[in-house]
N, C-alpha and C. Protein backbone atom coordinates (compact mmCIF):
# COMPACT_ATOMS: atom_id res chain seq x y z
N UNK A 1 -54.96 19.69 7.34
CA UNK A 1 -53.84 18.81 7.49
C UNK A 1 -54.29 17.36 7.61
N UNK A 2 -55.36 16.92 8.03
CA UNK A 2 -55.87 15.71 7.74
C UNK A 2 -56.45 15.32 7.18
N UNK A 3 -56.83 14.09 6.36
CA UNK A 3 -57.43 13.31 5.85
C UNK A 3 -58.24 11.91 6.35
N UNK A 4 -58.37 10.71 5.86
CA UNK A 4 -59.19 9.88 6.62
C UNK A 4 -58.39 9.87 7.59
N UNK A 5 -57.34 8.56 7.15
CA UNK A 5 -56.53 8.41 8.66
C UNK A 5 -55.16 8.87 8.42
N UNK A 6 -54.77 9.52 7.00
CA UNK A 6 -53.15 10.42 7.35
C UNK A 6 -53.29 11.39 7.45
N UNK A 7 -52.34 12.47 7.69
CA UNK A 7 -51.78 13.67 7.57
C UNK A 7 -51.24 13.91 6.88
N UNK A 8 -51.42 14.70 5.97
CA UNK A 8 -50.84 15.58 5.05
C UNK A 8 -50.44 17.12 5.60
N UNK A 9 -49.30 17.60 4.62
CA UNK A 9 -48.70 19.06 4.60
C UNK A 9 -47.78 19.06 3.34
N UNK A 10 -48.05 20.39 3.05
CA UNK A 10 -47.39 20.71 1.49
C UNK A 10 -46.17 21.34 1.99
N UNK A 11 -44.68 21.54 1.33
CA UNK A 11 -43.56 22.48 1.65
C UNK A 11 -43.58 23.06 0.20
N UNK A 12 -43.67 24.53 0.53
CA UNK A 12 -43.23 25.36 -0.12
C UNK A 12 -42.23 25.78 -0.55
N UNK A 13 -41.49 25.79 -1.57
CA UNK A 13 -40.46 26.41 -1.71
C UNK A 13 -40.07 27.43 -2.52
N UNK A 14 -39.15 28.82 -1.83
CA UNK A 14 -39.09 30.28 -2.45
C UNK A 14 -38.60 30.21 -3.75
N UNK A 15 -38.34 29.31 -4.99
CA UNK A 15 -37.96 29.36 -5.82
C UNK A 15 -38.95 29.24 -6.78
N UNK A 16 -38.91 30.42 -8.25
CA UNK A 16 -39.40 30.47 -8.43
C UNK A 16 -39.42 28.99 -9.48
N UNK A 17 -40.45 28.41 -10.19
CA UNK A 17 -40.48 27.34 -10.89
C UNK A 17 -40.55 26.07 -10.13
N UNK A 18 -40.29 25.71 -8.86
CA UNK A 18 -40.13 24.50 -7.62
C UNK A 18 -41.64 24.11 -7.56
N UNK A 19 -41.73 22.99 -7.51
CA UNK A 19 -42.72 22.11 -7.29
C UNK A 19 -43.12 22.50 -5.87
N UNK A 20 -44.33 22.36 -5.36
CA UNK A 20 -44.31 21.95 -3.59
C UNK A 20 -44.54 20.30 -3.54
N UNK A 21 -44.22 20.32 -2.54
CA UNK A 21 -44.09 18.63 -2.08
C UNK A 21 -45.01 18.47 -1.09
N UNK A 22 -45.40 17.71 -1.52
CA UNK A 22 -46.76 17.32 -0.58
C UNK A 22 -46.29 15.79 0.38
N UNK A 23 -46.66 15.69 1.50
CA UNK A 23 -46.07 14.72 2.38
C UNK A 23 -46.91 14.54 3.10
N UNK A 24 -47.11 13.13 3.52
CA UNK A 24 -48.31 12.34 4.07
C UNK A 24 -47.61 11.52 5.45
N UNK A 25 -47.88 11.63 6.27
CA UNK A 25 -47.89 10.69 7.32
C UNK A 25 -48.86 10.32 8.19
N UNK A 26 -48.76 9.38 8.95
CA UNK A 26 -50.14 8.49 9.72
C UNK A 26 -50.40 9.06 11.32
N UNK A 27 -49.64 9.49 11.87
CA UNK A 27 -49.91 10.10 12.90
C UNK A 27 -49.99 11.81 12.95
N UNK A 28 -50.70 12.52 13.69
CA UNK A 28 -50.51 14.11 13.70
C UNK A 28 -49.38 14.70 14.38
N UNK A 29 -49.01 14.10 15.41
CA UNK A 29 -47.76 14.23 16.41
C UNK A 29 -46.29 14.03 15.48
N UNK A 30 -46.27 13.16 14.39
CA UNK A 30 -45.52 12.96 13.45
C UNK A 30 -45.40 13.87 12.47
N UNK A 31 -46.59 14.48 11.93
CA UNK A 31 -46.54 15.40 11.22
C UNK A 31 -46.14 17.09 11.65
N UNK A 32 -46.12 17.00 12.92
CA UNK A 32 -46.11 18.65 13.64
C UNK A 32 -44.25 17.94 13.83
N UNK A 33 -43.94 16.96 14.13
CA UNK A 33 -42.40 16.91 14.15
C UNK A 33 -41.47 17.33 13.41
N UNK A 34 -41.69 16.61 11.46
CA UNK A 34 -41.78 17.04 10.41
C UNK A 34 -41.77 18.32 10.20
N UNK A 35 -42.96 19.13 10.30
CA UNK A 35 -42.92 20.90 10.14
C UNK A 35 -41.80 21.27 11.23
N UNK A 36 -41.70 20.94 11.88
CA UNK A 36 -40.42 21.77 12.93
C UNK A 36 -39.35 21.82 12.19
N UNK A 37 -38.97 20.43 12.02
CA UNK A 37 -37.65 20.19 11.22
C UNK A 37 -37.89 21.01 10.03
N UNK A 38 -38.67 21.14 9.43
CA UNK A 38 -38.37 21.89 8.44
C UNK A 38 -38.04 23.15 8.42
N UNK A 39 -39.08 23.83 9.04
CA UNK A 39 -38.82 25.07 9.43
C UNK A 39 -37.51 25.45 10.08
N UNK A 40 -36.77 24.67 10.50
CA UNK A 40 -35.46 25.12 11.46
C UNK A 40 -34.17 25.00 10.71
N UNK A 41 -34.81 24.07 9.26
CA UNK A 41 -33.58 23.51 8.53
C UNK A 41 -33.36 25.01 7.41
N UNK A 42 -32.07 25.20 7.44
CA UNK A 42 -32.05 26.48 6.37
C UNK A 42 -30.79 25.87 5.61
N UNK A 43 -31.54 26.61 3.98
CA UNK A 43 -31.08 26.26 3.20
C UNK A 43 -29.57 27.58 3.32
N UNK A 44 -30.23 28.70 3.28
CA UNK A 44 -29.14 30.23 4.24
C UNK A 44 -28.00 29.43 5.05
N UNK A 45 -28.46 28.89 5.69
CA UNK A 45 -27.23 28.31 6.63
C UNK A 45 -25.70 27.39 6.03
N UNK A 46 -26.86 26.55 5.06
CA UNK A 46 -25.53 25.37 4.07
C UNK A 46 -24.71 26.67 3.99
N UNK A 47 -25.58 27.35 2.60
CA UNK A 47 -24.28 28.07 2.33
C UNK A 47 -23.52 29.05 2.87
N UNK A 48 -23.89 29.51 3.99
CA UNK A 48 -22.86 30.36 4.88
C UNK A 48 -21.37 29.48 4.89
N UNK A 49 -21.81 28.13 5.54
CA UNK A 49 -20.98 27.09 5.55
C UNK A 49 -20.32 26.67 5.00
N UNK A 50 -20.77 26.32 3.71
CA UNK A 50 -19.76 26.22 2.43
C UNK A 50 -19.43 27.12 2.10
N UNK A 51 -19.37 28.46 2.27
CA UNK A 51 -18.81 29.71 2.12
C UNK A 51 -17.66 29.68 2.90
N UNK A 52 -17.52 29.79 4.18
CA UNK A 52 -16.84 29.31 5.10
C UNK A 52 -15.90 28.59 5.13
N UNK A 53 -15.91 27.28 4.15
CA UNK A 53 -15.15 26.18 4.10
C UNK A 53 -14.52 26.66 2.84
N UNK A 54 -15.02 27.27 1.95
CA UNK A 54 -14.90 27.43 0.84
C UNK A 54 -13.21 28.54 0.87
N UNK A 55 -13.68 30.01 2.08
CA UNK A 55 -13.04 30.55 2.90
C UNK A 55 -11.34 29.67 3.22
N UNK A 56 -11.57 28.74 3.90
CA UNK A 56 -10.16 28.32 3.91
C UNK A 56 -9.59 27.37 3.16
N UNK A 57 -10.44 26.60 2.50
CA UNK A 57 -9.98 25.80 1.23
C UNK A 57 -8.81 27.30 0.12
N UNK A 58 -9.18 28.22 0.13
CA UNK A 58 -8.51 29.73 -0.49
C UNK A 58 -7.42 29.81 -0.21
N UNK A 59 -7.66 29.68 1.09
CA UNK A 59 -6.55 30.34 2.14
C UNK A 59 -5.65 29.26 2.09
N UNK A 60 -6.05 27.72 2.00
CA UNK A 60 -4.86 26.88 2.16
C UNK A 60 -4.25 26.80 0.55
N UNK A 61 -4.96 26.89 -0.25
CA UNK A 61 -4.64 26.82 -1.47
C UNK A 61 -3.02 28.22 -1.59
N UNK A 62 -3.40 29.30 -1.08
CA UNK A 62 -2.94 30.20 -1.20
C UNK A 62 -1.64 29.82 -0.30
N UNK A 63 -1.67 29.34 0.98
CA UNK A 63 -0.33 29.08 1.63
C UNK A 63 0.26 28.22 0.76
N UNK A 64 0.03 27.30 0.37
CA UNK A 64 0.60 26.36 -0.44
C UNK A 64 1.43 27.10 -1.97
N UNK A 65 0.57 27.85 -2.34
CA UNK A 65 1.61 28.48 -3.76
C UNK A 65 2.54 29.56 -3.16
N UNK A 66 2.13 29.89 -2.53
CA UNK A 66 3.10 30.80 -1.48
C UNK A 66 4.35 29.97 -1.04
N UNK A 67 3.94 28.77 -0.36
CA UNK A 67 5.49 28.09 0.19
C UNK A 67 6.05 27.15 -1.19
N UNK A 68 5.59 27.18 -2.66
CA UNK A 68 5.80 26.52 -3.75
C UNK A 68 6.59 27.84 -3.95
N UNK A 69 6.43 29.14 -3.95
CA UNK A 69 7.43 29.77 -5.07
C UNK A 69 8.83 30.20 -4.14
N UNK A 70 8.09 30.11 -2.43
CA UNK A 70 9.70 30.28 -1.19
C UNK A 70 10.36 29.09 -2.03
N UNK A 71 9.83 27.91 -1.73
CA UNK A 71 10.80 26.68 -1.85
C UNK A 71 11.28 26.67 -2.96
N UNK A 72 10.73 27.52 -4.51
CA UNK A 72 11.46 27.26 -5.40
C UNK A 72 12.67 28.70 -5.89
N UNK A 73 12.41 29.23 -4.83
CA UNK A 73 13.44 30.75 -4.58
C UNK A 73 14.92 30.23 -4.03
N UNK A 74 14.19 29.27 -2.38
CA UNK A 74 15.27 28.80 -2.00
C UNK A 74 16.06 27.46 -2.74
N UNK A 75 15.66 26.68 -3.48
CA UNK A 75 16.38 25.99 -4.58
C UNK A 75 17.24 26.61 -5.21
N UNK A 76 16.95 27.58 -6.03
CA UNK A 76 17.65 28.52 -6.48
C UNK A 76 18.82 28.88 -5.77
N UNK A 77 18.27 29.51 -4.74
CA UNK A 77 19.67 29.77 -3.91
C UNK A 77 20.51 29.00 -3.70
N UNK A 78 20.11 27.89 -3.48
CA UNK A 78 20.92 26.61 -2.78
C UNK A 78 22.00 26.44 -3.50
N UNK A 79 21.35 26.25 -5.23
CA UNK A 79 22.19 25.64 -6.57
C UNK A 79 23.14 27.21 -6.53
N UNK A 80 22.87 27.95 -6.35
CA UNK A 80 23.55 29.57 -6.68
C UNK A 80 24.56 29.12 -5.43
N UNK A 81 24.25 29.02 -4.27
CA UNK A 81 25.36 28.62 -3.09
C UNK A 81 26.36 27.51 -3.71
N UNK A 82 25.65 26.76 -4.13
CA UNK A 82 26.83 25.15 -4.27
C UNK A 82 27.69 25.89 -5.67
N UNK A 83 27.33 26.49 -6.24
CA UNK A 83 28.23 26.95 -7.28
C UNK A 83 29.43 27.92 -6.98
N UNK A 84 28.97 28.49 -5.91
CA UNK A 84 29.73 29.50 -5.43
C UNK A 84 30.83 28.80 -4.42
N UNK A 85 30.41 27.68 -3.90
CA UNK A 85 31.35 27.19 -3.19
C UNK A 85 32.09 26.20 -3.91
N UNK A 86 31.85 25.71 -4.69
CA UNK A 86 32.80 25.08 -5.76
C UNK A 86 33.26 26.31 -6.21
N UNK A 87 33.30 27.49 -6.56
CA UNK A 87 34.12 28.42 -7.08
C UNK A 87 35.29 28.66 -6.03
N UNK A 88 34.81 28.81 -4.98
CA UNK A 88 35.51 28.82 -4.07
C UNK A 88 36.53 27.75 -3.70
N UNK A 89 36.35 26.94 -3.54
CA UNK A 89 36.64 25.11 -3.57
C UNK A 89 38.27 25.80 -4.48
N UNK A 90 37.70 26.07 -5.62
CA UNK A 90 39.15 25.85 -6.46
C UNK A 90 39.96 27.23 -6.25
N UNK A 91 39.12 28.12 -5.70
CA UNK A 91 40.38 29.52 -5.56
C UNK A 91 40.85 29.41 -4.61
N UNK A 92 40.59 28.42 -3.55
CA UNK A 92 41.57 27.98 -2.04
C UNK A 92 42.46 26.94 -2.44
N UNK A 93 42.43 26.31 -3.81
CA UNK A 93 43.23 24.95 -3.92
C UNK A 93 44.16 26.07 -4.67
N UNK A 94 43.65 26.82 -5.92
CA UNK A 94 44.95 28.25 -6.71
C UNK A 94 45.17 28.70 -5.94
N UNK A 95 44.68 29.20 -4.72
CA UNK A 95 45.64 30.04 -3.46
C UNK A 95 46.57 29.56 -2.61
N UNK A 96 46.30 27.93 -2.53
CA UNK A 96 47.41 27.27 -1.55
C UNK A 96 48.66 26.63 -2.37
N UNK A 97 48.03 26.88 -3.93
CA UNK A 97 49.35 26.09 -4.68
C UNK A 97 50.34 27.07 -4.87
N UNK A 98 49.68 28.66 -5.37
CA UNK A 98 50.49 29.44 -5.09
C UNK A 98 51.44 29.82 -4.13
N UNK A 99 50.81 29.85 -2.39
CA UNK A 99 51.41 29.74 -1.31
C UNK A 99 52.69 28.83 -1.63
N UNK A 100 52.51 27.61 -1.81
CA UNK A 100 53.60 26.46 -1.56
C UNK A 100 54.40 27.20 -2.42
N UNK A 101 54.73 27.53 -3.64
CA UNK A 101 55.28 28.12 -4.41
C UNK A 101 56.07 29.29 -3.91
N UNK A 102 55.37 30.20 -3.49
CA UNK A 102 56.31 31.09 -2.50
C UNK A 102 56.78 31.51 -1.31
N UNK A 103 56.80 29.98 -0.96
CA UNK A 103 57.13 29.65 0.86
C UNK A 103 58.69 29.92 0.34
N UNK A 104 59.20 29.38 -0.41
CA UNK A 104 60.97 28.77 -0.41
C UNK A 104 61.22 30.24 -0.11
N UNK A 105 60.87 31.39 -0.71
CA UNK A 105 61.14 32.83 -0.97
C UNK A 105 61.09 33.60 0.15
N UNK A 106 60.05 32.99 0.88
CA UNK A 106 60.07 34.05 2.41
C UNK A 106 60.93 32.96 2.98
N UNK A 107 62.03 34.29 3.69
CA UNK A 107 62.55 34.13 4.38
C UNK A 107 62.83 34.34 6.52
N UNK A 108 61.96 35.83 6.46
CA UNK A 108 61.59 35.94 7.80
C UNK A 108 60.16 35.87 7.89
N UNK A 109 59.40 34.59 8.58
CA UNK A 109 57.93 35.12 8.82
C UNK A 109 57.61 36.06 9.88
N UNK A 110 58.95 36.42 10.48
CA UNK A 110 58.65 37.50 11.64
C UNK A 110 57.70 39.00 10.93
N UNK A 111 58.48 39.02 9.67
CA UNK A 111 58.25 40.51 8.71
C UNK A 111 56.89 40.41 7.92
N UNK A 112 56.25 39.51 7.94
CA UNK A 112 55.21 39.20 7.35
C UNK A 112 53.96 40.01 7.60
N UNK A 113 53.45 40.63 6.93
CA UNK A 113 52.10 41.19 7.15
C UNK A 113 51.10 40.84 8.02
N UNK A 114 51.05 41.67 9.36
CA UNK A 114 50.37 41.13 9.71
C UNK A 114 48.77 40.33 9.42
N UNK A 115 47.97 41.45 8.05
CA UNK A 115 46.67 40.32 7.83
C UNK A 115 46.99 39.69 6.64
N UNK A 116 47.94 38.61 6.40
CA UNK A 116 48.55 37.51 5.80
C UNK A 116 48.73 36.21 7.06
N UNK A 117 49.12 37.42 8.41
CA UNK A 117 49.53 36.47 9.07
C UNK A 117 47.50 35.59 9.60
N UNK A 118 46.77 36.84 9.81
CA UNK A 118 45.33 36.51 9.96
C UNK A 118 44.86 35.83 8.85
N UNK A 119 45.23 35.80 7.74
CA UNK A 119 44.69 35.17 6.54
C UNK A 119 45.39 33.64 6.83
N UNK A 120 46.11 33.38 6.76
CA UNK A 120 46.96 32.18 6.98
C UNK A 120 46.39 31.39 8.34
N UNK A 121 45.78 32.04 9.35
CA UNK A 121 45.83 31.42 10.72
C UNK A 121 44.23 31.12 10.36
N UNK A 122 43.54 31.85 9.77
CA UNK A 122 42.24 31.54 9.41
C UNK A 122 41.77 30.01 8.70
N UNK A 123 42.64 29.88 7.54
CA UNK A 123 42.66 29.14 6.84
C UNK A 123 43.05 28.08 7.16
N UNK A 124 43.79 27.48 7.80
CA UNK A 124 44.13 26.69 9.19
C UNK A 124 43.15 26.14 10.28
N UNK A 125 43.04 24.84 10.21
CA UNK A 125 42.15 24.54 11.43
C UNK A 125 42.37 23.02 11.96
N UNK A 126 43.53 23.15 13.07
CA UNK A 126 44.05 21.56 13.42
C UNK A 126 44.48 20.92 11.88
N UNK A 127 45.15 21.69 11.54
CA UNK A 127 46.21 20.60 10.41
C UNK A 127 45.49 20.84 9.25
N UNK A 128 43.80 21.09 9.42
CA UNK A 128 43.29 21.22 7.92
C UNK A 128 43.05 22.51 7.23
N UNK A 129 42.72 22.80 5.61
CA UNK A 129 43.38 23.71 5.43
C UNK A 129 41.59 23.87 4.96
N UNK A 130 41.13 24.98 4.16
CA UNK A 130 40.02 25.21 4.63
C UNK A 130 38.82 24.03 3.27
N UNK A 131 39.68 24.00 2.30
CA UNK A 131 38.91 22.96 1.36
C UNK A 131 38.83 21.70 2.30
N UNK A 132 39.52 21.09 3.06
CA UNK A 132 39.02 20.14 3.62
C UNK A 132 37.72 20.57 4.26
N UNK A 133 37.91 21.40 5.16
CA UNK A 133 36.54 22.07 6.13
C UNK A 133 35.19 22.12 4.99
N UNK A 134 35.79 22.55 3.90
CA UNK A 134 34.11 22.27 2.88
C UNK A 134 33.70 21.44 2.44
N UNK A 135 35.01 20.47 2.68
CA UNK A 135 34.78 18.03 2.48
C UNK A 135 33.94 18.06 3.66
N UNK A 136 34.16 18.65 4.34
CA UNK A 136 33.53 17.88 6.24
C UNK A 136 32.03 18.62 6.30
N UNK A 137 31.77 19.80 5.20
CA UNK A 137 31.06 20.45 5.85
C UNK A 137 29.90 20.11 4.65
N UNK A 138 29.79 19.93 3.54
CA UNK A 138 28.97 20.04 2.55
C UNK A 138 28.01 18.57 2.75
N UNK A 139 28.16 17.66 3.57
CA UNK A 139 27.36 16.93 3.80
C UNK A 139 26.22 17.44 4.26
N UNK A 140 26.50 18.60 5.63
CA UNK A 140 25.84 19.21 6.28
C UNK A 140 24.35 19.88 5.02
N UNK A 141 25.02 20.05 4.09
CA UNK A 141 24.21 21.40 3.22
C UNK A 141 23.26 20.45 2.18
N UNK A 142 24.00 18.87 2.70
CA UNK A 142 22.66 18.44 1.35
C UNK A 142 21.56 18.23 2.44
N UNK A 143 21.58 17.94 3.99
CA UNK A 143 20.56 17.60 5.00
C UNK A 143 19.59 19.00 4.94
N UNK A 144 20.15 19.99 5.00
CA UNK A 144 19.52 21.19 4.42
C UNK A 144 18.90 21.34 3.06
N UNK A 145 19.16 20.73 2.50
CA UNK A 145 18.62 20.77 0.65
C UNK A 145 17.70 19.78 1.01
N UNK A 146 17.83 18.43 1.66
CA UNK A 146 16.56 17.59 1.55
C UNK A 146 15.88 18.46 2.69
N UNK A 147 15.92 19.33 3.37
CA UNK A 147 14.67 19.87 4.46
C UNK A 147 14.02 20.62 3.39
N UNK A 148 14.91 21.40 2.96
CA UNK A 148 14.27 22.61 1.82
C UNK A 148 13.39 21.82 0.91
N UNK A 149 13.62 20.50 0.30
CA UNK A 149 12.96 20.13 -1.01
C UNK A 149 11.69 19.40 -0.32
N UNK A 150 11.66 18.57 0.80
CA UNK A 150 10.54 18.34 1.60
C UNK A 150 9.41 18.86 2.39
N UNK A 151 9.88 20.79 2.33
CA UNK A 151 9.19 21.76 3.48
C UNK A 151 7.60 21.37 2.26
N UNK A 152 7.06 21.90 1.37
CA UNK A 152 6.22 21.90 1.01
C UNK A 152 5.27 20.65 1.23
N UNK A 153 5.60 19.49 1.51
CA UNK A 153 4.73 18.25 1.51
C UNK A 153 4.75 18.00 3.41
N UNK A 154 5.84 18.93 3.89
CA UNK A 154 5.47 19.19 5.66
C UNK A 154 4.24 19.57 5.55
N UNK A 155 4.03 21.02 4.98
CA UNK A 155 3.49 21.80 5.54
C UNK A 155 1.92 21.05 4.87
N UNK A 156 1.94 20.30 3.87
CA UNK A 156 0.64 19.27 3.55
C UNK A 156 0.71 18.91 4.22
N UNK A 157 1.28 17.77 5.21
CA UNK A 157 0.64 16.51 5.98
C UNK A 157 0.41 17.58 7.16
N UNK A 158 1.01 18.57 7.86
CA UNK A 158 0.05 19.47 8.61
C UNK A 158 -1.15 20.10 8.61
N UNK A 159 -1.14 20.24 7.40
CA UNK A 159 -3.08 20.68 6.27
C UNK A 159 -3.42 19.70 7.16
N UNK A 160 -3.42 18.65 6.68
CA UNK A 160 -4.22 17.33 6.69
C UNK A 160 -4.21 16.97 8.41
N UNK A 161 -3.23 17.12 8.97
CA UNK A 161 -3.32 16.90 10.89
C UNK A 161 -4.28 17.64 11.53
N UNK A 162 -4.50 18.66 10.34
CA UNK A 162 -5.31 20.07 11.29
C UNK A 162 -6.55 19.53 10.85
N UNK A 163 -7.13 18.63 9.88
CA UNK A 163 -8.26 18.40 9.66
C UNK A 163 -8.78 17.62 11.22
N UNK A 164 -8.07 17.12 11.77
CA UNK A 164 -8.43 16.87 13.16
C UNK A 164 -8.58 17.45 14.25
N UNK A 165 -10.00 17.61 14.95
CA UNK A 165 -10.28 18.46 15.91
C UNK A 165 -9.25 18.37 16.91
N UNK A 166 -9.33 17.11 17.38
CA UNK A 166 -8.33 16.83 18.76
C UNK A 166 -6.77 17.22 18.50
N UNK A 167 -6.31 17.45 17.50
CA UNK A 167 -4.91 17.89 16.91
C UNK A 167 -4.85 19.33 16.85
N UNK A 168 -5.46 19.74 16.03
CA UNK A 168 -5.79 20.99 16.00
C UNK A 168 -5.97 22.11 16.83
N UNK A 169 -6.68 21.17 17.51
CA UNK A 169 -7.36 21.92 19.79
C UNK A 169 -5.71 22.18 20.34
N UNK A 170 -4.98 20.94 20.22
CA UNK A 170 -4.11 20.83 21.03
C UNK A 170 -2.94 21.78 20.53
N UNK A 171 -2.62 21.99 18.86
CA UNK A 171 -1.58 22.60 18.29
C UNK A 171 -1.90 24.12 18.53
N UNK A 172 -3.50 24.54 18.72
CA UNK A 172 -3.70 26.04 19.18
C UNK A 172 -3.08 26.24 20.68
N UNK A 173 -3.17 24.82 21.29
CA UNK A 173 -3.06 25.33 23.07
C UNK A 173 -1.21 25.73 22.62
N UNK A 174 -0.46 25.29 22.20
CA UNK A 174 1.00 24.97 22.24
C UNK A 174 0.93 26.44 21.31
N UNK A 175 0.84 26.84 20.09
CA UNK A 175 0.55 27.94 19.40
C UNK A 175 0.67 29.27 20.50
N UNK A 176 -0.45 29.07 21.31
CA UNK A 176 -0.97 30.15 22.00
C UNK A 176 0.51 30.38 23.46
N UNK A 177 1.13 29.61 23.60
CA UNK A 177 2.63 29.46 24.65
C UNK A 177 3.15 30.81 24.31
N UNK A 178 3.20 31.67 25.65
CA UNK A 178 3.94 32.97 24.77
C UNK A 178 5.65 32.87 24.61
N UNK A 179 5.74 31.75 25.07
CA UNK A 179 7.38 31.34 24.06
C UNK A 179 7.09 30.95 22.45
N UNK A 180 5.89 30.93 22.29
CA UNK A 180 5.53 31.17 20.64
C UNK A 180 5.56 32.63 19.88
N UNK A 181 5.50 33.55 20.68
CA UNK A 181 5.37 34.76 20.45
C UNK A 181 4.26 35.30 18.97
N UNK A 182 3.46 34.56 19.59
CA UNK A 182 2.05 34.28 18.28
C UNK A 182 2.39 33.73 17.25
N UNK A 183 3.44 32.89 17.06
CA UNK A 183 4.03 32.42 15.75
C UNK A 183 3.11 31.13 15.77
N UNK A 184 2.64 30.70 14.45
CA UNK A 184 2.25 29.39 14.03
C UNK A 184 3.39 28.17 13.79
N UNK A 185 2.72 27.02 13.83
CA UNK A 185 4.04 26.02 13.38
C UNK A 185 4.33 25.96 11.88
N UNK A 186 3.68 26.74 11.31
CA UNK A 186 4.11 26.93 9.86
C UNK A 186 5.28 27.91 9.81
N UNK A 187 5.32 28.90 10.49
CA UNK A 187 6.41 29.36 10.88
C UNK A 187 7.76 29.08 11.19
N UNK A 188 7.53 27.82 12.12
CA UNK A 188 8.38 27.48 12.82
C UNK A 188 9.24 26.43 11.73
N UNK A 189 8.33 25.84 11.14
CA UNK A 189 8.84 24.81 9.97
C UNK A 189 9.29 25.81 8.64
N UNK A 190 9.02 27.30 8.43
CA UNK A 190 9.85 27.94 7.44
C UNK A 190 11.06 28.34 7.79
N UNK A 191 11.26 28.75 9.61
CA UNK A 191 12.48 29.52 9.82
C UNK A 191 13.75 29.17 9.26
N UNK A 192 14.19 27.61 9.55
CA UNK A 192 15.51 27.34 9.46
C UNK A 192 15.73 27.22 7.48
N UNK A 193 14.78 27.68 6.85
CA UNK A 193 15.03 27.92 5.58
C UNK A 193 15.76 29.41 5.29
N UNK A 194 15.47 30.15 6.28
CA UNK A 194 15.82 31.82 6.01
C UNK A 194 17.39 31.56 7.04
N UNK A 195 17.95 30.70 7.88
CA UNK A 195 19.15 30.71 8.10
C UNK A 195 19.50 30.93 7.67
């Protein structure tokens, strides 16, 4: 290992065709530092690691096309709902024009059927009749359509929060609450889609 006044040591390496590297330094205490480090450094280890990482890079890839084909199921639905309630929309406006039409004709509402009389009291709510209730209410359903069309870029900027230890530490302690009932917050951010 020595020479006049450096130190030398060769590293070997298990591949076949690899050069060894030969490395020179001026002190011996320097050179026995050197061999430690080497010896302790494993190349086995990177790739466990990047295996590892590699491991949930998969896994997030995989949640992600997973909540891409929910969110584009529940789109679907949504547009399938709004159609259906515009269908609806106009068979409560043909059902109440009809009504007006054959109010003049009844004469006792005492004799009236009773589930006419439940159909009628239903449809009714403080003066409004139920197409208004779907004026008052369909605002409600686009705040729901923008949650639905935004869940996928949630559940990214949460990817990306969890890349932080101190976030991450803290979202397991809250996770682990058995008012969580082992549920993740990915969870918690899909539920109100399955309402």
């Amino acid at each position: 290992m020595c020479g006049c006044d450096d130190y030398y040591f060769t590293v070997l390496f298990g591949h076949e065709g690899q050069k060894p590297l030969e490395l020179r330094c001026e002190e011996e205490q320097a050179g026995k530092e050197w061999m430690e480090a080497i010896h302790q450094a494993s190349y086995a280890d990177i790739l466990i690691e990047r295996e590892v990482l590699m491991q949930k890079y998969i896994h997030l890839v995989q949640i992600v096309e997973t909540e891409k084909i929910a969110a584009n199921q529940l789109r679907h639905q949504l547009e399938d709902q709004d159609t259906e309630i515009e269908r609806l929309k106009s068979e409560i406006v043909a059902l109440n024009k009809t009504k007006e039409r054959m109010r003049p004709y009844h004469s006792h509402p005492e004799d009236e059927d009773p589930d006419i009389k439940k159909i009628k009291k239903a449809s009714e709510y403080k003066g409004q009749c139920v197409t208004d209730l779907f004026d008052i209410l369909l605002p409600m359903l686009n705040i729901y359509q923008e949650f639905v069309r935004n869940h996928q870029y949630s559940l990214q900027v949460l990817a990306n929060c969890k890349q932080n230890r101190d976030f991450d530490k803290l979202l397991k302690q809250y996770e682990a609450n058995p008012a969580c009932e082992g549920r993740m917050l990915e969870t918690f951010l899909t539920y109100p889609m399955f309402q």
